[in-house]
N, C-alpha and C. Protein backbone atom coordinates (compact mmCIF):
# COMPACT_ATOMS: atom_id res chain seq x y z
N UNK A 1 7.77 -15.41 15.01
CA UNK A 1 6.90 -15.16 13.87
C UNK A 1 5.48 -15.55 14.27
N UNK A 2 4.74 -14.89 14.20
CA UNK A 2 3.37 -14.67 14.37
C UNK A 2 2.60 -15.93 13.40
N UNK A 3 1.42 -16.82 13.66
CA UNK A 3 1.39 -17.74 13.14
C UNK A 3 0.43 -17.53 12.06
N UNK A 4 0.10 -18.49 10.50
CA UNK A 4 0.09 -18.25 9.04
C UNK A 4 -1.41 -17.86 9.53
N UNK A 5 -2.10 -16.83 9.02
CA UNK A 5 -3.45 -16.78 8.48
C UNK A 5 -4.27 -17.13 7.37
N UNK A 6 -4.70 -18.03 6.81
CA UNK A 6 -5.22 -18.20 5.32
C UNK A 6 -6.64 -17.28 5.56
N UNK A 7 -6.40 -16.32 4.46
CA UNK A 7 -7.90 -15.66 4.11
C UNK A 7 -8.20 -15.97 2.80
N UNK A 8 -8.70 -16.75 2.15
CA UNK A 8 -8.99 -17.28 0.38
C UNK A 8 -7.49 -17.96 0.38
N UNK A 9 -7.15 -16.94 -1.15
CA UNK A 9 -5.98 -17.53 -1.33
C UNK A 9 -4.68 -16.71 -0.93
N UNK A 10 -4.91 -15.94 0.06
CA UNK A 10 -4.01 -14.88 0.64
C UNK A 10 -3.18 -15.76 1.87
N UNK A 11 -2.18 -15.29 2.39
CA UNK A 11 -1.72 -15.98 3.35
C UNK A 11 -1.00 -14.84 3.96
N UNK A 12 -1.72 -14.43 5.06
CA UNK A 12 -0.94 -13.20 5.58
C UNK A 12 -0.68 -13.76 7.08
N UNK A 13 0.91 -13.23 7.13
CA UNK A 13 1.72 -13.88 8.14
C UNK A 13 1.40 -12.78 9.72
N UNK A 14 1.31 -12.11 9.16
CA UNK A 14 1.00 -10.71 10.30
C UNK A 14 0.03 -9.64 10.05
N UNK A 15 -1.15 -9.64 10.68
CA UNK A 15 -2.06 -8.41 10.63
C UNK A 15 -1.34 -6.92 11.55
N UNK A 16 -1.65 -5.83 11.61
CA UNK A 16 -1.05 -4.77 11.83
C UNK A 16 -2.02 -3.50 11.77
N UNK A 17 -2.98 -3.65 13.34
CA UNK A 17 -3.89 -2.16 12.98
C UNK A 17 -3.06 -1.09 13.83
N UNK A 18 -3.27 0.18 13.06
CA UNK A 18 -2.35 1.35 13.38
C UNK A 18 -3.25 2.16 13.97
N UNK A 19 -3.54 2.78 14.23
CA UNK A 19 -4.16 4.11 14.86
C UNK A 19 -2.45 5.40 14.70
N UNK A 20 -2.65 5.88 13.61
CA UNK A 20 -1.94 7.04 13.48
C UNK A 20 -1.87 8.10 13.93
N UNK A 21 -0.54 9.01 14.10
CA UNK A 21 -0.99 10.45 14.80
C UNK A 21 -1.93 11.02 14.62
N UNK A 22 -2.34 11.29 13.38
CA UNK A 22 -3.81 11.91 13.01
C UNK A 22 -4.77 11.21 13.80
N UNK A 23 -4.65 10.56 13.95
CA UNK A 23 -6.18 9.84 14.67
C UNK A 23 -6.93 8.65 13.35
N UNK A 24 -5.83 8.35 12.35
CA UNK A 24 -6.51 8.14 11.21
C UNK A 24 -6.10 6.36 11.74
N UNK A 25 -6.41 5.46 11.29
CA UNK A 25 -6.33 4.03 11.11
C UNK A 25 -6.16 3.78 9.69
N UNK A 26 -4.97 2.49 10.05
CA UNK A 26 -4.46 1.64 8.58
C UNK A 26 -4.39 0.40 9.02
N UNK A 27 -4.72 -0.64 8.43
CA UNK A 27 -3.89 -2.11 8.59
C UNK A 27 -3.14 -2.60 7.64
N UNK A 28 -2.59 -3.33 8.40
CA UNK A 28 -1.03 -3.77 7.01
C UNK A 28 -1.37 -5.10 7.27
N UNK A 29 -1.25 -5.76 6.39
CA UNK A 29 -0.77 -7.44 5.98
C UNK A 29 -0.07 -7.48 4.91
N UNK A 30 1.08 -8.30 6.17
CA UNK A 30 2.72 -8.44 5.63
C UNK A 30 2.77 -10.03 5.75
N UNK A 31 3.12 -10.49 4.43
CA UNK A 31 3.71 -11.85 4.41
C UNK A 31 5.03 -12.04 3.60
N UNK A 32 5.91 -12.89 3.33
CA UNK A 32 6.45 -13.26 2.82
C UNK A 32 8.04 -12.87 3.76
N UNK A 33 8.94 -13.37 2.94
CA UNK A 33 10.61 -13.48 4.21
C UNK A 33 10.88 -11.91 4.38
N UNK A 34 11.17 -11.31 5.33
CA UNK A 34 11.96 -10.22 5.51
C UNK A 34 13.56 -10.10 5.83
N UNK A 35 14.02 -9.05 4.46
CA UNK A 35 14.86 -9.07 4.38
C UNK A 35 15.40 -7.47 3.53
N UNK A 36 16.69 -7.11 4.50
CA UNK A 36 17.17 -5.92 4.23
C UNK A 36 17.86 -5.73 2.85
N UNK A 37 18.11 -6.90 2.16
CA UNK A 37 19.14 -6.62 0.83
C UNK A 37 17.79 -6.22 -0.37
N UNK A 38 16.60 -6.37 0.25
CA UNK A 38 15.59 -6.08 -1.05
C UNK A 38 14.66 -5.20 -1.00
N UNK A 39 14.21 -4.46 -1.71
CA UNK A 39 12.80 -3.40 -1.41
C UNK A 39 11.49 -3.90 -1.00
N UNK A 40 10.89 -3.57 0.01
CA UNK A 40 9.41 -4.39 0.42
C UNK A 40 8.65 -3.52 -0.74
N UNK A 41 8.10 -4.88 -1.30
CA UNK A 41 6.60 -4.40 -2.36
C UNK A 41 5.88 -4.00 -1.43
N UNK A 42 4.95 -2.93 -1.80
CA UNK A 42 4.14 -2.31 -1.10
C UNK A 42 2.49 -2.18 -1.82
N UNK A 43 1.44 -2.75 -1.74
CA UNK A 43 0.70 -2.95 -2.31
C UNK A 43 -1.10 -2.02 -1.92
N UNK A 44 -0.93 -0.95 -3.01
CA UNK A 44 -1.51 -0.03 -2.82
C UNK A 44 -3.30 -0.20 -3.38
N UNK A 45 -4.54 -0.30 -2.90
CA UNK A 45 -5.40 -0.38 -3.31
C UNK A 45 -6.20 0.84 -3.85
N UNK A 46 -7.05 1.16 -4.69
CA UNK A 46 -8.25 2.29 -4.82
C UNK A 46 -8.78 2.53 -4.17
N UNK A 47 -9.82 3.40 -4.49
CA UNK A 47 -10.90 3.98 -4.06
C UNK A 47 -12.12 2.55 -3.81
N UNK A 48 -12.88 2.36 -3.16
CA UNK A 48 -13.87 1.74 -2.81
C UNK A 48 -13.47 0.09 -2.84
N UNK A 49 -11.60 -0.56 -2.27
CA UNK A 49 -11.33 -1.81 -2.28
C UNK A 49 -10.61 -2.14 -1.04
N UNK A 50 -9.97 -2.83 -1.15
CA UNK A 50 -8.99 -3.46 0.10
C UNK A 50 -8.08 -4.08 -0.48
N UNK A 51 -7.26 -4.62 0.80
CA UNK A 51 -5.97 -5.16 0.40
C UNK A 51 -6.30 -6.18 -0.04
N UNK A 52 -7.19 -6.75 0.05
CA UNK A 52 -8.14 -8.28 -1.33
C UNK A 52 -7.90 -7.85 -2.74
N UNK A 53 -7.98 -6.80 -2.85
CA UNK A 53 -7.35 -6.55 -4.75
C UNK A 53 -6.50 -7.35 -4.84
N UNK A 54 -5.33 -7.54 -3.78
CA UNK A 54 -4.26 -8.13 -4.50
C UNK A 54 -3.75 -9.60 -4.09
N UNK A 55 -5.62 -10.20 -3.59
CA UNK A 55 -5.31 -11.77 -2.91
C UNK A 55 -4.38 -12.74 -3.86
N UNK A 56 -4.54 -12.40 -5.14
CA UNK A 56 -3.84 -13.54 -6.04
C UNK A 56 -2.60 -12.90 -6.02
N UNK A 57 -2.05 -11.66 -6.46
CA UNK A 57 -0.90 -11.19 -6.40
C UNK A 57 0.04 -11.37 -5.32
N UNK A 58 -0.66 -11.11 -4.02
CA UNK A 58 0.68 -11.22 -2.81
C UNK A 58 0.82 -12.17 -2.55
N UNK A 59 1.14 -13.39 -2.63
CA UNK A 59 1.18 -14.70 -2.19
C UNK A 59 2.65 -15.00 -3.66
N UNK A 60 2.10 -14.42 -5.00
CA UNK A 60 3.05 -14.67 -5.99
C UNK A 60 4.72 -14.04 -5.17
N UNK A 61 4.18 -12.75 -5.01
CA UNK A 61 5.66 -11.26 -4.99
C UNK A 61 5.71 -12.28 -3.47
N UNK A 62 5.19 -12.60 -2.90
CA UNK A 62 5.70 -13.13 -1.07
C UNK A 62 6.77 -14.50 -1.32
N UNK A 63 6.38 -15.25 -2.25
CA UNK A 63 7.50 -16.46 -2.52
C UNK A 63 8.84 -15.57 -2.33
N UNK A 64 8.97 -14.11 -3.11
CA UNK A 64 10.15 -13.64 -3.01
C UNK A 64 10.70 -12.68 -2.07
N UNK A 65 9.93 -11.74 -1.45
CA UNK A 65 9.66 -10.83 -1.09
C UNK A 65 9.19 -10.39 -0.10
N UNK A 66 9.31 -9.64 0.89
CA UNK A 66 8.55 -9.31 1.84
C UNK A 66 7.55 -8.39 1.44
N UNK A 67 6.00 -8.35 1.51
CA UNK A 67 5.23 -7.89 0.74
C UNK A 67 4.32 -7.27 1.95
N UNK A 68 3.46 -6.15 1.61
CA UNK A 68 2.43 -5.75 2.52
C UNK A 68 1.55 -5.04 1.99
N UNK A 69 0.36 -5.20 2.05
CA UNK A 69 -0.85 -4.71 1.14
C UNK A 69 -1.35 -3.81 2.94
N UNK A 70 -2.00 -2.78 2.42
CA UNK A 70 -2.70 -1.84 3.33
C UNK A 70 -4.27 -1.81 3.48
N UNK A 71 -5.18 -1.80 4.32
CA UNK A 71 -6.52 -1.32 3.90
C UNK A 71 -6.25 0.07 4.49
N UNK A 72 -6.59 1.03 3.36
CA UNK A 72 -6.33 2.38 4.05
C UNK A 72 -7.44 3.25 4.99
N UNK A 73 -7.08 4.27 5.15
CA UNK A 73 -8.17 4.50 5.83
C UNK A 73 -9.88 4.83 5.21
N UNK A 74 -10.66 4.27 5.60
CA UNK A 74 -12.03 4.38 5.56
C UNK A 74 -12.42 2.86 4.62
N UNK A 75 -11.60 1.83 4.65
CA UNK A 75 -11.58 0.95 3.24
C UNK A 75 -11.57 -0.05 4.21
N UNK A 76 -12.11 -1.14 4.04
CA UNK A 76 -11.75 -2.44 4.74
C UNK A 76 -12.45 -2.42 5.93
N UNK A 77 -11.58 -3.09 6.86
CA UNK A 77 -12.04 -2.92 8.45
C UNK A 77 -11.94 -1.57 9.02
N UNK A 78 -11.29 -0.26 8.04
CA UNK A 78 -10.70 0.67 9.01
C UNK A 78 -11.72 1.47 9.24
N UNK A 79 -11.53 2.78 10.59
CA UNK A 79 -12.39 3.41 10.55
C UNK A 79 -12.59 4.88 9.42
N UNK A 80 -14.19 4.64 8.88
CA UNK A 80 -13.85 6.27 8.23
C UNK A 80 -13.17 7.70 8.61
N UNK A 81 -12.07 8.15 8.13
CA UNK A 81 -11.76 9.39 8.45
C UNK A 81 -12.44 10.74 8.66
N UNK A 82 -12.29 11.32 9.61
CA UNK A 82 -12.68 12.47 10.37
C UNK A 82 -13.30 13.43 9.58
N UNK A 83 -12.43 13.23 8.05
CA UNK A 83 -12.59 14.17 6.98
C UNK A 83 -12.69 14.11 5.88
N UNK A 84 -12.96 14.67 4.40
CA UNK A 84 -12.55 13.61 3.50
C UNK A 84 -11.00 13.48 3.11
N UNK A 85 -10.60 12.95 2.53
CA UNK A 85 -9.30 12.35 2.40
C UNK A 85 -9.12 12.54 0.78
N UNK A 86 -8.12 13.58 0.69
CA UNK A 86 -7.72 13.73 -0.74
C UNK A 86 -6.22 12.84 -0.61
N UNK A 87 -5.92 12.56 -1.88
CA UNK A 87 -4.48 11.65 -2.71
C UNK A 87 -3.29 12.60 -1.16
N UNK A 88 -2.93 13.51 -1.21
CA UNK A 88 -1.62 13.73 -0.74
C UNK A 88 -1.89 13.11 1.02
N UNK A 89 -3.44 13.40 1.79
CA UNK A 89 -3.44 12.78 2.76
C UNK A 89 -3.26 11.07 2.81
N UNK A 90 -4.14 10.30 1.96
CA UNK A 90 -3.50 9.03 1.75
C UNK A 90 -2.20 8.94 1.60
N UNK A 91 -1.51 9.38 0.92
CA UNK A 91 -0.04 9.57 1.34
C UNK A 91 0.57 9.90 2.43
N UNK A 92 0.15 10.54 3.12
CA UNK A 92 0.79 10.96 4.10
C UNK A 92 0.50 9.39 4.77
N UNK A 93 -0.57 9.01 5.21
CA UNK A 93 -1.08 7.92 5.84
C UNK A 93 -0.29 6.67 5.45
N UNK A 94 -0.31 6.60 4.25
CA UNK A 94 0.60 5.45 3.95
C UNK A 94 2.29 5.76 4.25
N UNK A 95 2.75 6.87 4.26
CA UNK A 95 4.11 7.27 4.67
C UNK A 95 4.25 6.75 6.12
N UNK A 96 3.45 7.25 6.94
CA UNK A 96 3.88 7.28 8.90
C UNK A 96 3.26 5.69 8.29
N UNK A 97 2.51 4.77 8.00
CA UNK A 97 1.97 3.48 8.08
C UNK A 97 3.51 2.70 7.95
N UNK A 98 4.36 3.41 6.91
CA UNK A 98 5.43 2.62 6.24
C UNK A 98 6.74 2.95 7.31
N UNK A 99 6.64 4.06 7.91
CA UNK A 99 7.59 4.17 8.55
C UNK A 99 7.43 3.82 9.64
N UNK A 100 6.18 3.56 10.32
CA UNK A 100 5.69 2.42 11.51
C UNK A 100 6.08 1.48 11.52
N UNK A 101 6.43 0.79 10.55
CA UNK A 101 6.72 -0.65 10.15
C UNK A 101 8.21 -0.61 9.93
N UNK A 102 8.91 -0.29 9.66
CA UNK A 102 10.27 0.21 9.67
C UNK A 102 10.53 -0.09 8.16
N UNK A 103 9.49 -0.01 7.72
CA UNK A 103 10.15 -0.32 6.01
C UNK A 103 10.93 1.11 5.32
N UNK A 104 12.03 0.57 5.10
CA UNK A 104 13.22 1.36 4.08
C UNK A 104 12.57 1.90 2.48
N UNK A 105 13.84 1.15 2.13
CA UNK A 105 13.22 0.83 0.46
C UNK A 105 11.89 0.59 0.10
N UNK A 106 11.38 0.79 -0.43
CA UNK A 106 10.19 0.24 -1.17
C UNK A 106 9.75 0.43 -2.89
N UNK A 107 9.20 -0.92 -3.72
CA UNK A 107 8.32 -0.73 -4.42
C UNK A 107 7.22 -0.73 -4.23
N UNK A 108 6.35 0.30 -4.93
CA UNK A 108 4.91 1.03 -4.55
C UNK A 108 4.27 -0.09 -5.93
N UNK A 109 3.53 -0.51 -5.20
CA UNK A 109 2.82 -1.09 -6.67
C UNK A 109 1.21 -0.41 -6.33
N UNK A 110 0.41 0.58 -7.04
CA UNK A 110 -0.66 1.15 -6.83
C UNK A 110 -1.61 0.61 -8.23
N UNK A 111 -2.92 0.31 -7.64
CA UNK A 111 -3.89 -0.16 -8.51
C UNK A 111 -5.00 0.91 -8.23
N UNK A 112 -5.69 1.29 -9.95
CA UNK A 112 -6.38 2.44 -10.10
C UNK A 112 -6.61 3.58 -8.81
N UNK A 113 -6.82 4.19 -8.56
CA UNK A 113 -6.70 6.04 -7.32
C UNK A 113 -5.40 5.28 -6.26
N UNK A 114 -5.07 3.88 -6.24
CA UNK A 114 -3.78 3.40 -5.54
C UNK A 114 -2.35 3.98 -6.39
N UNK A 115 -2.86 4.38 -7.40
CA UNK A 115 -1.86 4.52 -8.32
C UNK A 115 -1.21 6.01 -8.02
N UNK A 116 -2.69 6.57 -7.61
CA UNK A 116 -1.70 8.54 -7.44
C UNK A 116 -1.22 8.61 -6.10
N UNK A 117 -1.31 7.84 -5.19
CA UNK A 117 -0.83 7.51 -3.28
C UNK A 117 0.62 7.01 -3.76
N UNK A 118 0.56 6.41 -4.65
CA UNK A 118 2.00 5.33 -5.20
C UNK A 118 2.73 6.65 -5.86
N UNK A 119 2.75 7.31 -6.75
CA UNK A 119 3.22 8.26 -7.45
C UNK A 119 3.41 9.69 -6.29
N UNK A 120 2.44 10.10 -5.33
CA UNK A 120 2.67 10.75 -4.34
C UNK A 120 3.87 10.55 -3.39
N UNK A 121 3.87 9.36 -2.84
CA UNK A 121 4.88 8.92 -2.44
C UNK A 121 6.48 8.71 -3.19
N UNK A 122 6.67 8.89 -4.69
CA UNK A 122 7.30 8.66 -4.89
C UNK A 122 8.04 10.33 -5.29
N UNK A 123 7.21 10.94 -5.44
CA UNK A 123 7.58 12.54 -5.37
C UNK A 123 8.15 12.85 -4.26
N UNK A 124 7.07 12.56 -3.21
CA UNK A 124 8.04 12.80 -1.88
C UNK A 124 9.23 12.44 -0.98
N UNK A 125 9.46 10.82 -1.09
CA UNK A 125 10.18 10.26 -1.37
C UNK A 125 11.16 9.36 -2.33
N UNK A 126 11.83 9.97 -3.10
CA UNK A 126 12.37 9.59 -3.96
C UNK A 126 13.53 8.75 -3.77
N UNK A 127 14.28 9.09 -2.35
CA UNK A 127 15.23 8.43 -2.07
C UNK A 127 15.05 6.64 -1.26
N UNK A 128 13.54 6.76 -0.97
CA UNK A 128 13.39 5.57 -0.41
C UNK A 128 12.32 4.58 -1.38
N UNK A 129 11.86 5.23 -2.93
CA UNK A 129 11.33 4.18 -3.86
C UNK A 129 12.43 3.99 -4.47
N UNK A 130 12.42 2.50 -4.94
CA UNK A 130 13.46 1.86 -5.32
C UNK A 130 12.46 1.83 -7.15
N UNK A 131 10.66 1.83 -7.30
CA UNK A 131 10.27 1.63 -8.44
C UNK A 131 8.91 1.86 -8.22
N UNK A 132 8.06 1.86 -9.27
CA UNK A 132 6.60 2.25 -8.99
C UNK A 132 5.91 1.33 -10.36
N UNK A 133 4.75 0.51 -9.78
CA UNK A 133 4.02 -0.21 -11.07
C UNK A 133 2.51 0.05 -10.79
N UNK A 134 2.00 0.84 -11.69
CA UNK A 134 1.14 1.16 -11.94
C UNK A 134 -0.11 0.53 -12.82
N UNK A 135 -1.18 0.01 -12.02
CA UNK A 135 -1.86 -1.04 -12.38
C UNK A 135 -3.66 -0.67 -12.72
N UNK A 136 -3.65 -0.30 -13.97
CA UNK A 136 -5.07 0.46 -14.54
C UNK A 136 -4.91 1.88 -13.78
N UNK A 137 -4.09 2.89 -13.76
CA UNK A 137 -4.40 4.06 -13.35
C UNK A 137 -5.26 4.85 -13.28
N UNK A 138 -5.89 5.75 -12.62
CA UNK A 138 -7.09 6.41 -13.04
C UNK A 138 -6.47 7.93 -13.82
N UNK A 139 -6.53 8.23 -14.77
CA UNK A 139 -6.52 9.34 -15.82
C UNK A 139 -7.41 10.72 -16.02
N UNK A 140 -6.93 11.33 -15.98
CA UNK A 140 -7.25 12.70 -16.66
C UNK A 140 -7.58 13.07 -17.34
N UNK A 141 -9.32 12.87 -18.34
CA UNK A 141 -9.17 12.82 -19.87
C UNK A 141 -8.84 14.07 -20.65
N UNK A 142 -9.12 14.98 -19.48
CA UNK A 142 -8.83 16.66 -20.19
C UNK A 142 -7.29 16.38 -20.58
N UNK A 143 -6.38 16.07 -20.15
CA UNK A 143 -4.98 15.68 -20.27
C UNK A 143 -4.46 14.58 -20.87
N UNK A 144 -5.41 13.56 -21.60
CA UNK A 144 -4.54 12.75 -22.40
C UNK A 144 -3.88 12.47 -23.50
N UNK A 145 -2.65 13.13 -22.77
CA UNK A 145 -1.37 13.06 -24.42
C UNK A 145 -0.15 12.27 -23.50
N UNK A 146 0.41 12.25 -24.41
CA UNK A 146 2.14 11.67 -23.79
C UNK A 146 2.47 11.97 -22.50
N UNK A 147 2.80 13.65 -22.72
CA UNK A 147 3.48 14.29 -21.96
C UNK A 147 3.17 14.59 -20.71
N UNK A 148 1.41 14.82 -20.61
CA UNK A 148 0.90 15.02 -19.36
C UNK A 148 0.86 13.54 -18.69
């Protein structure tokens, strides 16, 4: 095991920069026990944040959980993408990121434009989200009723 990092109040056990087939870059910070009987939380940020959105949060879900927050591409340390980057490419990115890592199961927890990468993923993979929590979503106002 790779030794503890304190960043604030984050404690990430393993940093993880990717350089993806695309040519695109992600980093993962994964803390907390790993273990196959449970779904890794997966901790999805917005538009213009990092995996710091969720410094107070991952340290809570890591007491239980094997947890990993992403800076996606163009966000954080990573480099800006080649192109711009609509919702289904962040998905894609976070898909090969997740399957880099050998994570199975997962809950997607996505916070505001993290929220449609989280819901993308869960369209596409349905058999490997175990749940999805959706945290201030960003909305549609032409579309707000129930159903949409």
């Amino acid at each position: 095991m790779a030794p503890v990092q304190w960043k604030g109040t984050l404690c990430i056990v393993e940093t993880l920069r990717m350089l993806l087939d695309s040519d695109i870059e992600v980093i993962a910070y994964r803390s907390g026990p790993r273990s196959a009987s449970t779904p890794v939380v997966v901790l999805l940020h917005g538009i213009g944040m990092t995996h710091r959105t969720f410094e107070d949060l991952q340290p809570l879900l890591a007491a239980e959980f094997s947890v990993i927050s992403l800076d996606l591409p163009g966000f954080g340390v990573t480099r800006k993408p080649p192109k711009p980057f609509a919702v289904d490419d962040h998905a894609q990115a976070v898909d090969e990121a997740l399957d880099r890592l050998g994570v199975g199961t997962r809950v997607l927890v996505g916070h505001s434009m993290g929220c449609q990468f989280a819901v993308e993923q869960a369209i596409l993979h349905p058999d490997e989200v175990a749940g999805v929590v959706l945290v201030a979503p960003v909305v549609d106002t032409e579309r707000r009723t129930l159903p949409a």
